[in-house]
Structures are given as C-alpha cells and as structure tokens.
C-alpha atoms as a PDB file:
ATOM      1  CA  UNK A   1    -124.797 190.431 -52.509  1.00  0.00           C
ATOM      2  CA  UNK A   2    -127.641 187.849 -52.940  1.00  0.00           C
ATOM      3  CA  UNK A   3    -128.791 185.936 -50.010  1.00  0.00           C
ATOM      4  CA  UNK A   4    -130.868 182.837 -49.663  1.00  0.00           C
ATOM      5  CA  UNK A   5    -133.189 181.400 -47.624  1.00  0.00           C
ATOM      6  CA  UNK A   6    -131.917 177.509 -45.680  1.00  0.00           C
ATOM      7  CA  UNK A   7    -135.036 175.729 -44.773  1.00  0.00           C
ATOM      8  CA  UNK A   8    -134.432 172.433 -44.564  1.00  0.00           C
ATOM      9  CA  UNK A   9    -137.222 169.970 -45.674  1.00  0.00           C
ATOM     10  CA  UNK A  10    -139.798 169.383 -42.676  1.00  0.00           C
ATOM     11  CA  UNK A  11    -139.030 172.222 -41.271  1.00  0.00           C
ATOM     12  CA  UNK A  12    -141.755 173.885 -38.590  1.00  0.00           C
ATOM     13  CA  UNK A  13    -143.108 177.245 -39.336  1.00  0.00           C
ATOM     14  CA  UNK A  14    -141.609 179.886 -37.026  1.00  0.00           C
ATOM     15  CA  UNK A  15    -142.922 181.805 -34.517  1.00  0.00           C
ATOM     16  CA  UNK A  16    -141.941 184.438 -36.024  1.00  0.00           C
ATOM     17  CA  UNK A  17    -141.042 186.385 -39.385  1.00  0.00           C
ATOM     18  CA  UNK A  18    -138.086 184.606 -40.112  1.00  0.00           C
ATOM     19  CA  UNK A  19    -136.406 181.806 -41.868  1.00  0.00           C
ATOM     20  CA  UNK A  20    -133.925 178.788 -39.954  1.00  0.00           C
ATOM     21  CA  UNK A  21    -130.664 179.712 -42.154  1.00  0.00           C
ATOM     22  CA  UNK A  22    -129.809 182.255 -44.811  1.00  0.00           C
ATOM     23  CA  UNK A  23    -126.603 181.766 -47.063  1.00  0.00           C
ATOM     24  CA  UNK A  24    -124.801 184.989 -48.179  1.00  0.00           C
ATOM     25  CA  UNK A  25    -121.697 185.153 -49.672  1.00  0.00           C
ATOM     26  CA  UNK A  26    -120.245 181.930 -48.316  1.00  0.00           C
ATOM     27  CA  UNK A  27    -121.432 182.449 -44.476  1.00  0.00           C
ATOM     28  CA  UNK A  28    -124.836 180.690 -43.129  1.00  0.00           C
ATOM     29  CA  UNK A  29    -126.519 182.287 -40.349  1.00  0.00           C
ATOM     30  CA  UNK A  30    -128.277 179.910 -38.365  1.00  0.00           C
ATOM     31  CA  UNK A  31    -131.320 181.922 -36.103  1.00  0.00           C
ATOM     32  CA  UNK A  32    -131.410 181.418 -32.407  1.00  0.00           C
ATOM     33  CA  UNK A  33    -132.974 177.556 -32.406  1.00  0.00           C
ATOM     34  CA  UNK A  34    -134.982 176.248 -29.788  1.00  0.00           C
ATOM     35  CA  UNK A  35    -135.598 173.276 -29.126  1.00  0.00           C
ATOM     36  CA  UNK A  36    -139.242 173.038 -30.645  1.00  0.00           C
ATOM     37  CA  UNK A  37    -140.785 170.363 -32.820  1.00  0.00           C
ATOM     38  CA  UNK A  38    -142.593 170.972 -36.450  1.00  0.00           C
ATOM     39  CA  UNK A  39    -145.777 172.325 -34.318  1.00  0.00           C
ATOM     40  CA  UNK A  40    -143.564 174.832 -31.818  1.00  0.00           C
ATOM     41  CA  UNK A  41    -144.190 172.874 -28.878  1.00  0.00           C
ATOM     42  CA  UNK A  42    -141.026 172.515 -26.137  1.00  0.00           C
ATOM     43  CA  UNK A  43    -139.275 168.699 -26.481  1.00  0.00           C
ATOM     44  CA  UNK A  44    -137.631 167.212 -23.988  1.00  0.00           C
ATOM     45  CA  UNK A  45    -139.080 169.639 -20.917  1.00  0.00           C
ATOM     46  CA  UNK A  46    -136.624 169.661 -18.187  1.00  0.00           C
ATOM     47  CA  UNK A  47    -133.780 167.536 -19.615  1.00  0.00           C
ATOM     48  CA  UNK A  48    -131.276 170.207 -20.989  1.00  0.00           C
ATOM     49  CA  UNK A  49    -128.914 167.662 -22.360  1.00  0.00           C
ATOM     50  CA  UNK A  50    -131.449 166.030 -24.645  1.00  0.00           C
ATOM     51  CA  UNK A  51    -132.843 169.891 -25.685  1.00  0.00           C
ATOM     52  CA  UNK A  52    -129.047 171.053 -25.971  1.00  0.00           C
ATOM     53  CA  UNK A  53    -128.956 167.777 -28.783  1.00  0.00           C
ATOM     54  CA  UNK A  54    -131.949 168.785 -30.513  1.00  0.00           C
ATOM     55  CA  UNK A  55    -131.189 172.127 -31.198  1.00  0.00           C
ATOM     56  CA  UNK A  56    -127.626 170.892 -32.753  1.00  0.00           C
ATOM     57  CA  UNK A  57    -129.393 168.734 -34.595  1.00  0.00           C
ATOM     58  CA  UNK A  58    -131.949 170.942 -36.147  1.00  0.00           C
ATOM     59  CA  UNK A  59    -128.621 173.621 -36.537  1.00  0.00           C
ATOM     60  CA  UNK A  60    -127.309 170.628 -38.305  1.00  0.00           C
ATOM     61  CA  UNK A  61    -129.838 170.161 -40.690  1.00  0.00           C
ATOM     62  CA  UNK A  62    -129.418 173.814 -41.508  1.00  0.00           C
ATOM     63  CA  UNK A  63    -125.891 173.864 -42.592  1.00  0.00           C
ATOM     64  CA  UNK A  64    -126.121 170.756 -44.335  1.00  0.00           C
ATOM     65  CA  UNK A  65    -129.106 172.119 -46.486  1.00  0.00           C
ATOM     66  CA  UNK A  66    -126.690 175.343 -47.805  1.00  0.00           C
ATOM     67  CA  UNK A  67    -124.186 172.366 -48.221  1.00  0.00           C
ATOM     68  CA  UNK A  68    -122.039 172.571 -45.035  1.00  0.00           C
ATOM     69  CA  UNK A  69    -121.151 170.703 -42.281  1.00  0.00           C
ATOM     70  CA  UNK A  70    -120.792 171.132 -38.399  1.00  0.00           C
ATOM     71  CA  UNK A  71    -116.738 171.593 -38.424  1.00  0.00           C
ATOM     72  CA  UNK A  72    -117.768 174.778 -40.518  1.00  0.00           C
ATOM     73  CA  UNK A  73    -119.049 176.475 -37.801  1.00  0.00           C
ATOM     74  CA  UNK A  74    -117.032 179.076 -36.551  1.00  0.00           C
ATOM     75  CA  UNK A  75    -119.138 180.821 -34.041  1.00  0.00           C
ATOM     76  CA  UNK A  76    -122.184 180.524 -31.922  1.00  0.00           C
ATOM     77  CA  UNK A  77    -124.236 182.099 -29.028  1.00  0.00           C
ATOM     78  CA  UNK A  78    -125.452 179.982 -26.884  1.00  0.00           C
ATOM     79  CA  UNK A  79    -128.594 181.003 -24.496  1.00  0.00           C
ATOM     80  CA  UNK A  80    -129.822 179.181 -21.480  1.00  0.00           C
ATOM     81  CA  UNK A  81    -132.495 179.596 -18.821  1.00  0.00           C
ATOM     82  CA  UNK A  82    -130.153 178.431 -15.816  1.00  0.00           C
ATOM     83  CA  UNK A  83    -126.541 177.785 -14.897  1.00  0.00           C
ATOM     84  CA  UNK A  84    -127.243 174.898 -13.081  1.00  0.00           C
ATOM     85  CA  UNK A  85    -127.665 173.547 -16.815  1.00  0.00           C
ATOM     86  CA  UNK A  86    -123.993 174.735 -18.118  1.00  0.00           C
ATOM     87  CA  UNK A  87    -122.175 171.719 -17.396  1.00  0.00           C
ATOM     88  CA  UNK A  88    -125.093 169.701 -19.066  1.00  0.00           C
ATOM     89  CA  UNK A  89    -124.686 171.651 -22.311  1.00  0.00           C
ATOM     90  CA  UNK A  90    -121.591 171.681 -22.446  1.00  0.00           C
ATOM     91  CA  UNK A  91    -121.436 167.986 -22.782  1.00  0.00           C
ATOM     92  CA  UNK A  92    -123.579 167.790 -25.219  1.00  0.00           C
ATOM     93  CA  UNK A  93    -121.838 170.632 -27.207  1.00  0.00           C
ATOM     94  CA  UNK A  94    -118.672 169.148 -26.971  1.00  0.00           C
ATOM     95  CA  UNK A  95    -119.817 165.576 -29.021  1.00  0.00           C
ATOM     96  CA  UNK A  96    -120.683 168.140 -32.227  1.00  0.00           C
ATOM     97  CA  UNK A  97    -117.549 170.110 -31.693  1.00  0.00           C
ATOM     98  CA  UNK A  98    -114.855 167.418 -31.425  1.00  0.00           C
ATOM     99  CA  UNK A  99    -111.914 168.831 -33.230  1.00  0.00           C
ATOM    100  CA  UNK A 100    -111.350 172.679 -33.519  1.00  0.00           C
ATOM    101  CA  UNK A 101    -113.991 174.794 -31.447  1.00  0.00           C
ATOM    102  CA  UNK A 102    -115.746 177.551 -32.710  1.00  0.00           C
ATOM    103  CA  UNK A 103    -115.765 180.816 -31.257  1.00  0.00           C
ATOM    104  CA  UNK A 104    -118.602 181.483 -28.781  1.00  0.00           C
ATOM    105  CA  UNK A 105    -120.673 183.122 -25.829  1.00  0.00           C
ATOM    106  CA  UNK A 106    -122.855 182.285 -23.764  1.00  0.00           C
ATOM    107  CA  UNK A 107    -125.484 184.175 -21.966  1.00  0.00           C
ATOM    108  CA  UNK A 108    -128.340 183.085 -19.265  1.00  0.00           C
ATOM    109  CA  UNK A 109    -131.784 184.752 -20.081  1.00  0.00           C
ATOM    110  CA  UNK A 110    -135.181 184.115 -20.427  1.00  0.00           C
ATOM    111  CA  UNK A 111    -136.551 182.304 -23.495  1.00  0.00           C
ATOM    112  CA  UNK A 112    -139.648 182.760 -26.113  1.00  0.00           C
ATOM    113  CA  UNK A 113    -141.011 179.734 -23.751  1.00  0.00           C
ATOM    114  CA  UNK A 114    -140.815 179.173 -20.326  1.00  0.00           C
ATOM    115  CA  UNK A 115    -139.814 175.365 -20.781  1.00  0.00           C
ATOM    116  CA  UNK A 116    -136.981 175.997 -23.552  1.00  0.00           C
ATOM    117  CA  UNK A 117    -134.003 175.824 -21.137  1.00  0.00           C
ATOM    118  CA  UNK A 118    -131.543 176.569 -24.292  1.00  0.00           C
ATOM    119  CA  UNK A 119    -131.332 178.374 -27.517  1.00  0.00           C
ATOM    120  CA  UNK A 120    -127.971 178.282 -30.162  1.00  0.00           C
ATOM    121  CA  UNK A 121    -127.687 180.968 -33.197  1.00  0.00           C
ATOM    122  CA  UNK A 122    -124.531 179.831 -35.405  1.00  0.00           C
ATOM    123  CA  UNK A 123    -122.718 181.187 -38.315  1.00  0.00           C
ATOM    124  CA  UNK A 124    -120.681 179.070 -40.655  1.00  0.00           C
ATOM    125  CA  UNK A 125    -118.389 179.248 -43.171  1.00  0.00           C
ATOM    126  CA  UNK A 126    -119.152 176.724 -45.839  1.00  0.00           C
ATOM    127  CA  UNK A 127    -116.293 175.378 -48.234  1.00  0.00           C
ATOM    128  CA  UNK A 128    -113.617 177.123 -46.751  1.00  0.00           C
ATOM    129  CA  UNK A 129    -110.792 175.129 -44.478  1.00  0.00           C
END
C-alpha cells in the first residue's frame, strides 16, 4: 500500500522526525498538532480557546492538502494540559464539527511544551460519505 506524505505549503519544520499528514489508502492521519507557529514557538499562551482554533486550523489545512475536508474526519484524540480547559475546547471543537461528530477521546497530560495547553491527532476518510 503506498503512502504519502500531507505537508501543506508553509508548513513549520517539526520537532521531530515526522511529517503533519500521511494519506494511505483513502485514510489521512493527521499527527498530534500543537498549537505552534512556522518557528515552533507556543501561540496564544494561556487562552485555550484560541490554541484549541489553531490547531483545527492547521488539522484543516492538512486534510484539505490530501483533498479532504473537516466533515471527513471520523476520529480524533484530543490532549490537554488541564480540565479546567475542557469546556473551553469543547466550544471551540464544536464550530468545526457542526453536523455528525467524529469519534473521539480525550486525555489530560503533559505536552512537548509547557505552554501548549492542547494537542489533536485526527484520521479522516477522504471521498467517502
């Protein structure tokens, strides 16, 4: 089965020896996203809605590179820093998720950096409905 690496254009380089999406067979697997900008630095420090939105964003921009869209998601794990910032999130996940919700968990941990309060991995399933 052939896979291929997503990177959408003006991407960042990752911390890390890995790629933002890779399409295989239909299915894009979207890494855990942070909510970093191009140079890996923490956005938004100590507002989770507006970190919660840039992550979906950047997710976004993932899926729509292998030629998807949001309501193809069809699961995600969600990682946060604090349950105080649940309700927050949850907001925010909600306006990219109108219709039918994926599948998901969520999980409170520490993060790569100590001002990332959240971090989403997605898979979706491109042209299929």
């Amino acid at each position: 089965m052939p896979k291929h690496a997503i990177i959408p254009p003006g991407s960042g380089v990752p911390l890390a020896p890995f790629v933002p999406g890779t399409l295989a067979d239909g299915v894009v697997y979207v890494s855990g996203t942070l909510p970093f900008d191009k140079e890996n630095n923490v956005v938004h420090v100590g507002n989770a809605a507006a970190q919660t939105r840039h992550v979906l964003e950047i997710i976004r921009g993932v899926i729509e590179t292998a030629g998807g869209s949001m309501e193809d998601v069809t699961f995600n794990s969600i990682f946060l820093t604090d349950w105080a910032n649940y309700a927050a999130i949850n907001e925010v996940y909600a306006e990219f998720f109108p219709g039918d919700k994926p599948a998901r968990f969520c999980i409170q941990c520490g993060l790569v950096k100590p001002d990332a309060l959240v971090e989403i991995a997605s898979i979706a399933h491109i042209g299929v409905r």
